[in-house]
Protein backbone atom coordinates (compact mmCIF):
# COMPACT_ATOMS: atom_id res chain seq x y z
CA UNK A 1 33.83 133.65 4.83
CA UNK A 2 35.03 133.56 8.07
CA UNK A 3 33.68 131.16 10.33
CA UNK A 4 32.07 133.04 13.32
CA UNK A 5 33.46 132.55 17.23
CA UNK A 6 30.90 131.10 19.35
CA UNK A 7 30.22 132.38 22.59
CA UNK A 8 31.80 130.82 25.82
CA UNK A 9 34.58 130.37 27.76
CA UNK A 10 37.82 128.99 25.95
CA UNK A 11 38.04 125.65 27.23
CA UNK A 12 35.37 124.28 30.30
CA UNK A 13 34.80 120.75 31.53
CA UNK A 14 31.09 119.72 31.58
CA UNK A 15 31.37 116.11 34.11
CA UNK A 16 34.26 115.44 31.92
CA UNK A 17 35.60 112.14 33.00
CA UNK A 18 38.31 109.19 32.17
CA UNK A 19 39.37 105.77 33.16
CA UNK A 20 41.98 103.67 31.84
CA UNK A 21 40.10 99.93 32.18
CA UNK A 22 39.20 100.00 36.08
CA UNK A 23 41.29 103.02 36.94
CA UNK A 24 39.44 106.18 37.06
CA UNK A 25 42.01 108.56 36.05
CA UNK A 26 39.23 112.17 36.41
CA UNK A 27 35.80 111.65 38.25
CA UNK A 28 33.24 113.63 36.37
CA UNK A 29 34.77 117.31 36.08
CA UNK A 30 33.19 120.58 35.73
CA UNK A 31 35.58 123.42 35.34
CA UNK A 32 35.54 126.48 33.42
CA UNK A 33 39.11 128.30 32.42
CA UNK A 34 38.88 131.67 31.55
CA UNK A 35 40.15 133.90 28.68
CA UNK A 36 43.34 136.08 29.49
CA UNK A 37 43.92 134.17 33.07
CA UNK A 38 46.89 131.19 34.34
CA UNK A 39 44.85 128.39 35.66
CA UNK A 40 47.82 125.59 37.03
CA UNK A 41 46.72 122.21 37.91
CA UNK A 42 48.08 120.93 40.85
CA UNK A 43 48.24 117.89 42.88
CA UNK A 44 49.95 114.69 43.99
CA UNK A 45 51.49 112.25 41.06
CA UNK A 46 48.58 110.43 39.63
CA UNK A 47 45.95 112.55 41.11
CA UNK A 48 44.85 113.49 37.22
CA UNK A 49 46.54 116.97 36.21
CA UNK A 50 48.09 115.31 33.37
CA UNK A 51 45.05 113.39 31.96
CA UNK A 52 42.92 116.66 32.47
CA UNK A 53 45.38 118.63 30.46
CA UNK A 54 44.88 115.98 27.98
CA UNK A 55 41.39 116.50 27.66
CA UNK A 56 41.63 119.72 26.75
CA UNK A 57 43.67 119.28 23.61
CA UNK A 58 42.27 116.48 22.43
CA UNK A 59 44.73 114.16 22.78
CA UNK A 60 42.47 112.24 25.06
CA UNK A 61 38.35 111.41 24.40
CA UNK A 62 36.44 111.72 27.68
CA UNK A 63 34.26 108.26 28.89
CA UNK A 64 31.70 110.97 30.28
CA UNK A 65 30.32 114.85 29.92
CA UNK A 66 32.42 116.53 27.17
CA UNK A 67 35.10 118.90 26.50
CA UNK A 68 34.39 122.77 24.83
CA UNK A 69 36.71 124.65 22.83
CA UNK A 70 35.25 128.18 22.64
CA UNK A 71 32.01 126.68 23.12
CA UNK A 72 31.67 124.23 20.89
CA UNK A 73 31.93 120.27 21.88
CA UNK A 74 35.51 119.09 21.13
CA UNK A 75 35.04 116.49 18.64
CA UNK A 76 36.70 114.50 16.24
CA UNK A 77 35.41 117.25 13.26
CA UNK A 78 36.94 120.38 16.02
CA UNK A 79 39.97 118.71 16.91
CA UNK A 80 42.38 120.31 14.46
CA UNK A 81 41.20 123.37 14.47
CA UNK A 82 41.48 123.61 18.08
CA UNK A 83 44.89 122.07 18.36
CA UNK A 84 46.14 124.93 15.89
CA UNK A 85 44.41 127.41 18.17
CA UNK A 86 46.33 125.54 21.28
CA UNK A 87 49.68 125.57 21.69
CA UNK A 88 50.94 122.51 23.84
CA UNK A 89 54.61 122.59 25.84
CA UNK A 90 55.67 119.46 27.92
CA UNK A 91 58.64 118.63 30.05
CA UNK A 92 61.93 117.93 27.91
CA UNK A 93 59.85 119.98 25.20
CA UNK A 94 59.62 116.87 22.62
CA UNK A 95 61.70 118.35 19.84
CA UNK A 96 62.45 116.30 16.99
CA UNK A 97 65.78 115.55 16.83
CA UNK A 98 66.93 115.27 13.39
CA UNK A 99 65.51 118.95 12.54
CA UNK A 100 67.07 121.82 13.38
CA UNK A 101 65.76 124.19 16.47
CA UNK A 102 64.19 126.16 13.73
CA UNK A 103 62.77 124.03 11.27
CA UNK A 104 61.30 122.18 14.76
CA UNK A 105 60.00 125.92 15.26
CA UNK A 106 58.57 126.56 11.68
CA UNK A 107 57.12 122.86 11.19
CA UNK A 108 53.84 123.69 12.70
CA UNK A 109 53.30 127.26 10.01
CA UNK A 110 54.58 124.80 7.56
CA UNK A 111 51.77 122.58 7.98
CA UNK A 112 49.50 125.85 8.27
CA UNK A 113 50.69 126.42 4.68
CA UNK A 114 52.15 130.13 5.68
CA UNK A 115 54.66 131.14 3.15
CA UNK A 116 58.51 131.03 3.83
CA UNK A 117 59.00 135.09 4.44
CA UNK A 118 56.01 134.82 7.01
CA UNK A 119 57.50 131.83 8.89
CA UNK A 120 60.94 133.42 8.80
CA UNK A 121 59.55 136.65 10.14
CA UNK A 122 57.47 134.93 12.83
CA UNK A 123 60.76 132.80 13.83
CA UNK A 124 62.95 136.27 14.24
CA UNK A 125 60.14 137.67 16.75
CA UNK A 126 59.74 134.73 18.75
CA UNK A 127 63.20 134.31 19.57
CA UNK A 128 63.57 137.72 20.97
CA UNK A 129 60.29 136.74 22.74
CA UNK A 130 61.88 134.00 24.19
CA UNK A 131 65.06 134.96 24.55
CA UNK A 132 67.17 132.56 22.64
CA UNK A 133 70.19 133.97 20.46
CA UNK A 134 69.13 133.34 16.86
CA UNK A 135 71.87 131.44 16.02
CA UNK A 136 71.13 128.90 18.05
CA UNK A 137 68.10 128.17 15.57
CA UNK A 138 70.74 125.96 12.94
CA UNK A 139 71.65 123.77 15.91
CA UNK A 140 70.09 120.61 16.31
CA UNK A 141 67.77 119.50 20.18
CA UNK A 142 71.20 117.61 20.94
CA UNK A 143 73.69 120.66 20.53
CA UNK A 144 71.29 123.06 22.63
CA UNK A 145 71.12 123.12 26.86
CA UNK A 146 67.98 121.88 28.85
CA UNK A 147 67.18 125.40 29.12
CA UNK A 148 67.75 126.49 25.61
CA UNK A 149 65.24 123.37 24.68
CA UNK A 150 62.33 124.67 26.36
CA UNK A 151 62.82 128.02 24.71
CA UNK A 152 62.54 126.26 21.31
CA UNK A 153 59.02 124.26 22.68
CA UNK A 154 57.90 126.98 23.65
CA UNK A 155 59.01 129.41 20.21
CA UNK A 156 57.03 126.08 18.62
CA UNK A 157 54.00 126.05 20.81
CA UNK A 158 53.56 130.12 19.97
CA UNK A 159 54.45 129.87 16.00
CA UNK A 160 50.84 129.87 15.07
CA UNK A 161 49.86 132.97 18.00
CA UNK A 162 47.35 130.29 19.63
CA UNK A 163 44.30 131.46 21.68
CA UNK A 164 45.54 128.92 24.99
CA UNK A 165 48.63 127.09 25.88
CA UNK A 166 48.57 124.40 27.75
CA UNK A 167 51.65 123.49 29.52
CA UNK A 168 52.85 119.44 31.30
CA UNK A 169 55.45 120.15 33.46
CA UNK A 170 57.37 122.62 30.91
CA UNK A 171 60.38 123.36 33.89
CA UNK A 172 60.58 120.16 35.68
CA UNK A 173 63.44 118.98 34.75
CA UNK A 174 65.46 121.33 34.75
CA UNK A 175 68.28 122.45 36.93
CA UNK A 176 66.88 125.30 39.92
CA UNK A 177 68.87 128.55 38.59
CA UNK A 178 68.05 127.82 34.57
CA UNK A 179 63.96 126.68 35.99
CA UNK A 180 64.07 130.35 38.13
CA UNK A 181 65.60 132.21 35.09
CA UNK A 182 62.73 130.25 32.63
CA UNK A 183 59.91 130.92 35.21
CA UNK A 184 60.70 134.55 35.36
CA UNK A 185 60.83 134.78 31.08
CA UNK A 186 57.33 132.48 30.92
CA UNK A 187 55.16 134.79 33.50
CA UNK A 188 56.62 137.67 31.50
CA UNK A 189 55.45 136.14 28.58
CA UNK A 190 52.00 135.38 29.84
CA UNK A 191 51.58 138.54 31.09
CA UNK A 192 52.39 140.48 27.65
CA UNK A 193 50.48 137.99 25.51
CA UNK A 194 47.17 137.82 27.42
CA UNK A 195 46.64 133.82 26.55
CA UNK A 196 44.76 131.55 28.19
CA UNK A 197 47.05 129.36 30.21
CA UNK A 198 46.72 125.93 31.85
CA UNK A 199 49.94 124.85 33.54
CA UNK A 200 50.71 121.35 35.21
CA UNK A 201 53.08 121.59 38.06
CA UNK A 202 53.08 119.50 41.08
CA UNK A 203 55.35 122.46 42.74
CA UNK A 204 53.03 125.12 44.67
CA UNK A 205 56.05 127.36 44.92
CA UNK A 206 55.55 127.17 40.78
CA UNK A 207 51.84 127.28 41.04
CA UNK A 208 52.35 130.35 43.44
CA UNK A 209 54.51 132.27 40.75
CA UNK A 210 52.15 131.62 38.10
CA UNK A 211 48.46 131.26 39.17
CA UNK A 212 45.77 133.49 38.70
CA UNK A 213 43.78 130.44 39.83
CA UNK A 214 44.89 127.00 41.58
CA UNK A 215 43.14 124.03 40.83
CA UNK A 216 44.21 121.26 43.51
CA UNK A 217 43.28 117.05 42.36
CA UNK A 218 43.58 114.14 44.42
CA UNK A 219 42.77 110.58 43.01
CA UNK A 220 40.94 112.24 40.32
CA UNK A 221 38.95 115.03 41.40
CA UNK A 222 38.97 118.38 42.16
CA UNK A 223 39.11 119.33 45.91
CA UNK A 224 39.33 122.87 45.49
CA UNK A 225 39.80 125.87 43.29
CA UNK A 226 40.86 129.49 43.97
CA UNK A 227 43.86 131.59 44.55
CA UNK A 228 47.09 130.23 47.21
CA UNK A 229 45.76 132.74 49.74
CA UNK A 230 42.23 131.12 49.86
CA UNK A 231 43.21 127.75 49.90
CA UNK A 232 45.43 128.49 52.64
CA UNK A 233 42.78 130.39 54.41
CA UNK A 234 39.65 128.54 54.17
CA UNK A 235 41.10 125.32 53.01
CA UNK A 236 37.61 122.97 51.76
CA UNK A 237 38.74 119.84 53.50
CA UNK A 238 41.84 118.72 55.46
CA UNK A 239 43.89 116.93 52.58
CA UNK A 240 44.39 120.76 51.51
CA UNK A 241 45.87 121.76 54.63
CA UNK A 242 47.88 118.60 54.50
CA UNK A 243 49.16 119.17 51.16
CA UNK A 244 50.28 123.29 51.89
CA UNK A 245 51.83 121.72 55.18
CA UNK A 246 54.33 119.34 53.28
CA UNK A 247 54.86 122.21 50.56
CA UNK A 248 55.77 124.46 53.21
CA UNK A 249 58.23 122.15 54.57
CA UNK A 250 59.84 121.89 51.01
CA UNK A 251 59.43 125.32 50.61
CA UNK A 252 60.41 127.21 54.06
CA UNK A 253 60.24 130.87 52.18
CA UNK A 254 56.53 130.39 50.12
CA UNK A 255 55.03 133.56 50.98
CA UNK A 256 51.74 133.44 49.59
CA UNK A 257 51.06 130.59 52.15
CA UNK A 258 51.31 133.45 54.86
CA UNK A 259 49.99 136.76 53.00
């Protein structure tokens, strides 16, 4: 039988929190993410986007509160389950080398025991998702651009149709023209899949092109949720005028700063 879906958000923070010995990486954390929407974390380096994201997928255990997957606490007995049901893209994408872009594609179905005509079916419709010329799927990470890379992460990250993705930085490494040319082919992507999506960027420009919702950190806590427009407008304390003042500066033609 089917097991049935509980109610809830698909991922929330309930004073989720994490140190690293005396560091405190994420002060107690409540946050809720919402089905369908783009949530991107944003923030100065170390201010805790990246140990957040962490959270999420498990690959971190909070110190305080707790982490829910669809509901349900995000435990050691829930954590593969909700890994298969999360598809996770960081920067440089962290293909495996000695397989092939498609057998670095098909190794998550693999391990989902899906047969061989389902995997090669599934590996056909993600590349015209993503854009990638299927031949490109018998080269190996080394043979394949930056760009080309991230398409295979990504083709990876989607192989199992996930409820969320959860995204470190996919783009930033990546040359400006190939990151535009990506950015424009992942908000398509978002917005014909409907997935939950939690992006890291540090870039508001980014966070701009993708948000629904903008979640700005600094030294581990939130200092204030909601679109560009409303943290421009009615910023919550000065550090958020501060931190759209030196992204304007880096970003002279950021529109939603002045809509």
């Amino acid at each position: 039988m089917p097991t049935p879906e509980r109610a809830g958000p698909p991922l929330e923070l309930r004073g989720a929190g994490k140190s690293f010995g005396a560091q405190v990486a994420l002060l107690p954390t409540d946050l809720v993410f919402e089905a369908g929407r783009t949530t991107v974390l944003i923030g100065p380096s170390g201010c805790g986007k990246s140990t957040l994201l962490r959270l999420l997928n498990g690959l971190l255990a909070p110190d305080s509160g707790e982490v829910l997957f669809r509901g349900a606490p995000l435990r050691a007995a829930a954590l593969h389950e909700a890994r298969r049901r999360s598809g996770y893209l960081i920067q440089e994408g962290g293909l495996f080398p000695h397989l092939t872009a498609g057998a670095n594609v098909a190794l998550p179905a693999q391990l989902a025991d899906c047969t061989a005509a389902a995997i090669a079916a599934r590996l056909r419709d993600l590349a015209g998702l993503a854009r990638l010329p299927a031949d490109l799927l018998d080269r190996y990470p080394a043979q394949l651009s930056g760009g080309q890379r991230q398409r295979v992460a990504l083709m990876r990250a989607l192989v199992l149709d996930p409820d969320t993705l959860l995204l470190d930085e996919p783009l930033g490494s990546l040359d400006p023209l190939v990151r535009a040319e990506l950015q424009d082919d992942l908000r398509a992507i978002f917005r014909a899949l409907g997935k939950t999506v939690v992006f890291v960027t540090h870039d508001l420009a980014e966070a701009a092109w993708f948000a629904d919702r903008v979640v700005l950190l600094r030294a581990g806590r939130v200092v204030q949720a909601g679109t560009i427009a409303e943290l421009a407008r009615r910023p919550a304390e000065p550090f958020v005028r501060e931190f759209l003042a030196a992204q304007r500066r880096t970003h002279a033609g950021l529109e939603a700063l002045d809509a």
